[in-house]
N, C-alpha and C. Protein backbone atom coordinates (compact mmCIF):
# COMPACT_ATOMS: atom_id res chain seq x y z
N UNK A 1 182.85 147.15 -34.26
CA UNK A 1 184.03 147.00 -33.43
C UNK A 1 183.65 146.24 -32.17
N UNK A 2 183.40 145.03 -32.02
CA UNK A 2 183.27 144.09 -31.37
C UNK A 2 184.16 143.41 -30.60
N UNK A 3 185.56 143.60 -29.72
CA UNK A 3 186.64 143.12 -29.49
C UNK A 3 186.02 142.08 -28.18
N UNK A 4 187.02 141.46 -28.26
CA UNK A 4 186.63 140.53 -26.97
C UNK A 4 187.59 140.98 -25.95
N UNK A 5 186.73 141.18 -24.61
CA UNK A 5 187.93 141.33 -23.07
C UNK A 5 187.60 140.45 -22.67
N UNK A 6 188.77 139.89 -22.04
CA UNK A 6 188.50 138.47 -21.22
C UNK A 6 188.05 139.31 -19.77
N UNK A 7 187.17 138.60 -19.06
CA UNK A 7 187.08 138.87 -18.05
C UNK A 7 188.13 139.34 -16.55
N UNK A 8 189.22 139.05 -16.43
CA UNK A 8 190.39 139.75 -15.89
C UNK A 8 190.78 140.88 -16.49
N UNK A 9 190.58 141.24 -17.38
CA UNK A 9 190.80 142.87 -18.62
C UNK A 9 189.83 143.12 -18.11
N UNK A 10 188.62 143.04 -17.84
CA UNK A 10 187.40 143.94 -17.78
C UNK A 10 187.07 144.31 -16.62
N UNK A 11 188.03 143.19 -15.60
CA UNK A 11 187.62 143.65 -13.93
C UNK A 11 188.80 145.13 -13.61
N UNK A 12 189.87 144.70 -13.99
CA UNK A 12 191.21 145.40 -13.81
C UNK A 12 191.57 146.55 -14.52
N UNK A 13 190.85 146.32 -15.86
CA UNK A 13 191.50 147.50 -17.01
C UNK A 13 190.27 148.55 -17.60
N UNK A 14 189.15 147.60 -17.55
CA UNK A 14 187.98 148.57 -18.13
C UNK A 14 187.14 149.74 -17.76
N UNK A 15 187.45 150.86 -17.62
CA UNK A 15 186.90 151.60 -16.79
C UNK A 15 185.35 151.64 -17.15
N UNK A 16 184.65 151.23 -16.47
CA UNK A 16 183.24 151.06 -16.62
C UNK A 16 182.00 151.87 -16.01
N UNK A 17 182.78 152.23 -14.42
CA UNK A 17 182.23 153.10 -13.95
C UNK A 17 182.33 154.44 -13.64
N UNK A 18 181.28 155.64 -14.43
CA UNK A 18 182.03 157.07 -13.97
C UNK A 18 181.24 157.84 -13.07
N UNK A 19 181.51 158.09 -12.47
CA UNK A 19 181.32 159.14 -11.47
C UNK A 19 181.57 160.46 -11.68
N UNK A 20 180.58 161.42 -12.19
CA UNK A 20 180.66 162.64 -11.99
C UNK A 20 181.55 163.42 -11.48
N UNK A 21 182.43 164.64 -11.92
CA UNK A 21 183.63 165.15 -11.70
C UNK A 21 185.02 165.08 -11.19
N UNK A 22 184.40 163.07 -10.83
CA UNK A 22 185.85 162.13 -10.66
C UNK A 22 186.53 161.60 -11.72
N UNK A 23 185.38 161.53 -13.06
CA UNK A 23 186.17 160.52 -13.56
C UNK A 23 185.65 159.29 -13.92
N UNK A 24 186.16 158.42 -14.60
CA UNK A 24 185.37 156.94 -14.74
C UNK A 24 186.98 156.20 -14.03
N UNK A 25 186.32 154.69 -13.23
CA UNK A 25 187.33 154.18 -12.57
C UNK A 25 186.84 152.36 -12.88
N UNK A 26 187.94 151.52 -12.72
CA UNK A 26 187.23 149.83 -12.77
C UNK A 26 186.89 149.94 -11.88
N UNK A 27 186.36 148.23 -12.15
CA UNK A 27 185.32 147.77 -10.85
C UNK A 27 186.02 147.22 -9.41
N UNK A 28 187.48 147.13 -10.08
CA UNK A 28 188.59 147.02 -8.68
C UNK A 28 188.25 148.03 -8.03
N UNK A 29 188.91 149.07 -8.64
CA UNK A 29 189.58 150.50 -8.12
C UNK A 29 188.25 151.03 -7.06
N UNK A 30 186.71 150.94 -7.33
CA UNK A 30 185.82 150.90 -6.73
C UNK A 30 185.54 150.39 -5.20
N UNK A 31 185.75 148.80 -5.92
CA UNK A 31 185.35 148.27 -4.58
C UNK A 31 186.73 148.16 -3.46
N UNK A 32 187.79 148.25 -4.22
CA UNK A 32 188.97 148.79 -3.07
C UNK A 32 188.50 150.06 -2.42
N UNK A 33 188.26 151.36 -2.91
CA UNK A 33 187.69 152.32 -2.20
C UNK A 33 186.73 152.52 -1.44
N UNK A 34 185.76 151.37 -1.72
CA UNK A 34 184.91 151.11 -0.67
C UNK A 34 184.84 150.24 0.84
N UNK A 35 186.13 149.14 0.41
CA UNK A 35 186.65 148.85 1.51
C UNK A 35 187.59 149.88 2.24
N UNK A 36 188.21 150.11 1.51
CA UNK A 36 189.36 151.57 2.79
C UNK A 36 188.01 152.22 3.24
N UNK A 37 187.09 152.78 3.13
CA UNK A 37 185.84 153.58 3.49
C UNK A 37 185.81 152.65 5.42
N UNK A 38 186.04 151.30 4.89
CA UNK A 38 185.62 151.10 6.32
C UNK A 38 186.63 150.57 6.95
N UNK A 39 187.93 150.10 6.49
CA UNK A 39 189.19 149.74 7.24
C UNK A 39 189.30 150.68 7.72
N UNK A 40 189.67 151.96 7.70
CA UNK A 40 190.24 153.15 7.79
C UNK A 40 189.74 153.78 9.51
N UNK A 41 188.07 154.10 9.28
CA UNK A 41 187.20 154.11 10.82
C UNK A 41 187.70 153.04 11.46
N UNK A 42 187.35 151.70 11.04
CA UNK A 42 187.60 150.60 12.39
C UNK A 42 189.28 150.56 12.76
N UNK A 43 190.10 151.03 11.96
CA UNK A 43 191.19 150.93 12.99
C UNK A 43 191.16 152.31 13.75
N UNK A 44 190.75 153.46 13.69
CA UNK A 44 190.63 154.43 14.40
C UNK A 44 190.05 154.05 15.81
N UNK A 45 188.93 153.66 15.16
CA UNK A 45 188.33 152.87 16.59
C UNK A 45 188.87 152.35 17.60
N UNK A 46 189.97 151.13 17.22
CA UNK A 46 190.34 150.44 17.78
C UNK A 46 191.60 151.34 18.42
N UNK A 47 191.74 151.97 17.56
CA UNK A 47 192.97 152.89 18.51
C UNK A 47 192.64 153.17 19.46
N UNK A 48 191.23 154.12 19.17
CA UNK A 48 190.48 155.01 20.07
C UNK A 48 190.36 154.25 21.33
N UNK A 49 189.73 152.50 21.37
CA UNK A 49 189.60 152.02 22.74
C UNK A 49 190.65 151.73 23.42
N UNK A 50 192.06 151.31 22.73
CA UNK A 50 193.27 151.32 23.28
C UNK A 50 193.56 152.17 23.40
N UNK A 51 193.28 153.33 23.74
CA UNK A 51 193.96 154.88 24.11
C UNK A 51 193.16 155.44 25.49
N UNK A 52 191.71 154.71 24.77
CA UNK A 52 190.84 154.84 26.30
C UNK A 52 191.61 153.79 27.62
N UNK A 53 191.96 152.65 27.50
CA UNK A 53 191.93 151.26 28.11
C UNK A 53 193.69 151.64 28.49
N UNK A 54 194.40 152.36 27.82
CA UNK A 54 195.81 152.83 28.00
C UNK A 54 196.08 151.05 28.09
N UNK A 55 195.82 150.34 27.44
CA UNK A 55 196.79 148.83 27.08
C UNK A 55 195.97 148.20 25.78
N UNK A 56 197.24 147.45 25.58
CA UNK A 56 196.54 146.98 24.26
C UNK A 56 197.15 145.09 24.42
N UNK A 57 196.60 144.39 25.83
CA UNK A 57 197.20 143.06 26.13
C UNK A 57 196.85 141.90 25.40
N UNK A 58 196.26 142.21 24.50
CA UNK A 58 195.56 141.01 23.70
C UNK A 58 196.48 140.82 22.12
N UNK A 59 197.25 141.73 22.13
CA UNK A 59 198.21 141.83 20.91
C UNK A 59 199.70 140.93 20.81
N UNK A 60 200.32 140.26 20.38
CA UNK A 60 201.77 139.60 20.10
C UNK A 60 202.68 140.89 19.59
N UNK A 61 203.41 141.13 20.46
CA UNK A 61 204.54 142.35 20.10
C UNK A 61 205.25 141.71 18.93
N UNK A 62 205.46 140.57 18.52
CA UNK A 62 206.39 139.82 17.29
C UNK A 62 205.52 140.19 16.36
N UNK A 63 204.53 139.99 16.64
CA UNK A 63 203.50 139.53 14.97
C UNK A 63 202.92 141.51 14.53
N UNK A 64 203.14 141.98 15.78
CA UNK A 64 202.36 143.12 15.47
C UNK A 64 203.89 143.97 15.05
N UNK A 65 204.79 143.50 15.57
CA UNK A 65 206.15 144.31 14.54
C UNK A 65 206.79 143.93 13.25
N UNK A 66 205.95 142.68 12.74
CA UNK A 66 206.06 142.03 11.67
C UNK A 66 205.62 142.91 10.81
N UNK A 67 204.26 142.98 11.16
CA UNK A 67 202.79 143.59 10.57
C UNK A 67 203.32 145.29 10.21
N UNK A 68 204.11 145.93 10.83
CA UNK A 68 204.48 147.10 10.99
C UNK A 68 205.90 147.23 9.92
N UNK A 69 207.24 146.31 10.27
CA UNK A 69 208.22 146.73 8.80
C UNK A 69 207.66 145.72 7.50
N UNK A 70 206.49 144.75 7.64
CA UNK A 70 206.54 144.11 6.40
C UNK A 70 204.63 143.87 5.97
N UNK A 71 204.33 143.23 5.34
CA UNK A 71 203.18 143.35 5.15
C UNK A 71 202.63 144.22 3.76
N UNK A 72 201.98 143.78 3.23
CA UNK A 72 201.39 144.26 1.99
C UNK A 72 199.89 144.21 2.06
N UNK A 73 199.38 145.34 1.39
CA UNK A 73 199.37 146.56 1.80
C UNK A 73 199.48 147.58 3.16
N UNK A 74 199.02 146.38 4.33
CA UNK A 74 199.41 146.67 5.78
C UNK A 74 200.67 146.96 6.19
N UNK A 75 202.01 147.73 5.70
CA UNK A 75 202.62 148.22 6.32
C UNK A 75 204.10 148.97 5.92
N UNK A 76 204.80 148.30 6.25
CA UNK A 76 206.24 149.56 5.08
C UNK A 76 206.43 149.05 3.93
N UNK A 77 206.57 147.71 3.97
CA UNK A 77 206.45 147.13 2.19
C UNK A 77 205.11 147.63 1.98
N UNK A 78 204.54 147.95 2.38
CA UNK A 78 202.99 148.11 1.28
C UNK A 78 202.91 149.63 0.62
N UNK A 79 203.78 149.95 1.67
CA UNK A 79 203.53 151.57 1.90
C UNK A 79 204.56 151.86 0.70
N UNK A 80 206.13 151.33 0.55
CA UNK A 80 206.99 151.34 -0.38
C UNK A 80 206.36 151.46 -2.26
N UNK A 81 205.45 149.69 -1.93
CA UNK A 81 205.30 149.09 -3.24
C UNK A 81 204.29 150.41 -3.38
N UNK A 82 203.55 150.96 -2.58
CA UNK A 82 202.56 151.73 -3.61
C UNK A 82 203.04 153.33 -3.79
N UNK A 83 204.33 153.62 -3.37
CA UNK A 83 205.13 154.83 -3.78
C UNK A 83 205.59 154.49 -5.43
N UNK A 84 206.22 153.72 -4.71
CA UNK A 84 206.76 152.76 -6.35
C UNK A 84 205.96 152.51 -7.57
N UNK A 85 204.81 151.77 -7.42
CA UNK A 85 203.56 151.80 -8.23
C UNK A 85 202.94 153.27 -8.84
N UNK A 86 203.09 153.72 -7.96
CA UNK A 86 202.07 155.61 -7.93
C UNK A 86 201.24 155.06 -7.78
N UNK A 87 200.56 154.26 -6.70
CA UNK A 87 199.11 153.72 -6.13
C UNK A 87 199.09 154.29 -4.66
N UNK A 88 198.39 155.35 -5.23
CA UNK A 88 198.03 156.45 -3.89
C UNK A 88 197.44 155.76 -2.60
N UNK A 89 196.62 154.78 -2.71
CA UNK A 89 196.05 153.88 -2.06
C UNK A 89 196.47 153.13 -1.23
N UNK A 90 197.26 152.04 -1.52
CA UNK A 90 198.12 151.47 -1.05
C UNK A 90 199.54 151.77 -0.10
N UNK A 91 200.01 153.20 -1.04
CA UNK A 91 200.77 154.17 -0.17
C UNK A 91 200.31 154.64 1.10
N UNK A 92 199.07 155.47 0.99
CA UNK A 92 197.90 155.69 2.65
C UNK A 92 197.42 154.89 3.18
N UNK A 93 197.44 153.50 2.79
CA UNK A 93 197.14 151.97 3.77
C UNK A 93 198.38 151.93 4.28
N UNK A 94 199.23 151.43 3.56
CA UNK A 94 200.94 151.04 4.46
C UNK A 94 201.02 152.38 5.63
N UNK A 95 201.10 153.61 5.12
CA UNK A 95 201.67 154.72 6.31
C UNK A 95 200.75 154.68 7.13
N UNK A 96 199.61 154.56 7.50
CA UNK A 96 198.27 154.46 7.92
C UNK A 96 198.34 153.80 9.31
N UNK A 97 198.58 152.08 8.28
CA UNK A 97 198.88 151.02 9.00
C UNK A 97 200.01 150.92 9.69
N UNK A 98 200.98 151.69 9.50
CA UNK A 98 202.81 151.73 9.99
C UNK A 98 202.54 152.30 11.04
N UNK A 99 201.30 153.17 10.93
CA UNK A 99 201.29 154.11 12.48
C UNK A 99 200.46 153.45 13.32
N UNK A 100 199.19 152.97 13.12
CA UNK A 100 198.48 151.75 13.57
C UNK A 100 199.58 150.90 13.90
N UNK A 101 200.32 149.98 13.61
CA UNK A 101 200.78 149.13 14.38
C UNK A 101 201.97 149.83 15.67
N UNK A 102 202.65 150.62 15.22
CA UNK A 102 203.14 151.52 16.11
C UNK A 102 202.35 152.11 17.11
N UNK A 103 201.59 152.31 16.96
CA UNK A 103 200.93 152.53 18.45
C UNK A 103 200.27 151.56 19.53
N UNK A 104 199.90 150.55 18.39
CA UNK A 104 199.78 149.15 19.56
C UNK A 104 200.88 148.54 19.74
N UNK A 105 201.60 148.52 19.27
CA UNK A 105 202.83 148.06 19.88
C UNK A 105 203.39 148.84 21.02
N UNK A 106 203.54 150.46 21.02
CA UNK A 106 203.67 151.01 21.95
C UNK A 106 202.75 150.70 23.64
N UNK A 107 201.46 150.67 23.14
CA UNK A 107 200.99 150.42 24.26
C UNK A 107 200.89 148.73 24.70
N UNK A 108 201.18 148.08 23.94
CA UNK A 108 201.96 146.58 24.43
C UNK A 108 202.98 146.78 25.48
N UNK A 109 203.70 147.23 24.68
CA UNK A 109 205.13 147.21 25.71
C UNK A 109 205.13 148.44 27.25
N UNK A 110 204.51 149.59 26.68
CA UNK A 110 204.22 150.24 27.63
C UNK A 110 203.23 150.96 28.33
N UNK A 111 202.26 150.58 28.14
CA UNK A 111 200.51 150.47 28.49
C UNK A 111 200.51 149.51 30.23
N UNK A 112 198.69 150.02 30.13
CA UNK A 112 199.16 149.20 31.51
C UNK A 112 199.46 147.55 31.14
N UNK A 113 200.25 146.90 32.46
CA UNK A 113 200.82 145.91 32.27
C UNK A 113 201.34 145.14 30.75
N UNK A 114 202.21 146.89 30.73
CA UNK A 114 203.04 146.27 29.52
C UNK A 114 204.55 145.63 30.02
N UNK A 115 204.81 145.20 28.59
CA UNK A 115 205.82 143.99 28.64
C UNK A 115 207.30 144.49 28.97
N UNK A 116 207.46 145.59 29.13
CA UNK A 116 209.03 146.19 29.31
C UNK A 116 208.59 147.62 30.82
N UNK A 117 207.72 147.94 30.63
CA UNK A 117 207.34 149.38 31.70
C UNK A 117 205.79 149.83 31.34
N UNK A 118 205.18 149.65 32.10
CA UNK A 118 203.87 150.02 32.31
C UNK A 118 204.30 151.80 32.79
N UNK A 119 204.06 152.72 31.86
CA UNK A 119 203.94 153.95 31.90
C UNK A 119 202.57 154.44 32.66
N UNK A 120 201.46 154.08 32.66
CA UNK A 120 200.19 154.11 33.12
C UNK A 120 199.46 153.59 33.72
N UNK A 121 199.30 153.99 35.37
CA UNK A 121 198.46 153.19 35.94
C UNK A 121 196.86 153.53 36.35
């Protein structure tokens, strides 16, 4: 039983790798989980110094409220498509990211020398 997978079947569909009391998963599903491993900390981070710094002036309030109702996987479409999908993943990137951009946007507009009321001086 010799079948042929084309190489797009074998990245996407073949579960190749198993991991002990997880399961076997592709070589996507992997290295996506290994990137969220580190998206996930560095936007914490970055929260974290904009929460220290109480402003976040280096941000575009347009692009970062873009980023927040639209965006795939980064934000409510992403967050939607992976309810929709049942891609657990993608679902906790979009809500993740929905709150991430919501909070720099918050401290855009109202951080120090924000764009509508500086709440914090």
């Amino acid at each position: 039983m010799n079948e042929k997978v084309s190489f797009k079947d074998y990245l996407l569909h073949k579960n190749v790798i198993n991991i002990p009391k997880m399961g076997s998963f592709t070589i996507v599903q992997v290295v996506l989980f290994l990137v969220n491993m580190v998206v996930f900390p560095a936007m914490f981070f970055q929260m974290q110094k904009t929460f220290i710094r109480k402003e976040s002036g280096d941000f575009n309030p347009f692009f970062v409220l873009l980023q927040l109702l639209g965006g795939a996987p980064e934000g409510m479409v992403g967050a939607i498509l992976g309810k929709l999908n049942e891609n657990k993943q993608m679902f906790y990137i979009g809500i993740y990211a929905m709150f991430y951009n919501t909070f720099m946007l918050f401290f855009r507009l109202f951080g120090k020398n924000g764009l509508i009321k500086p709440l914090f001086f």
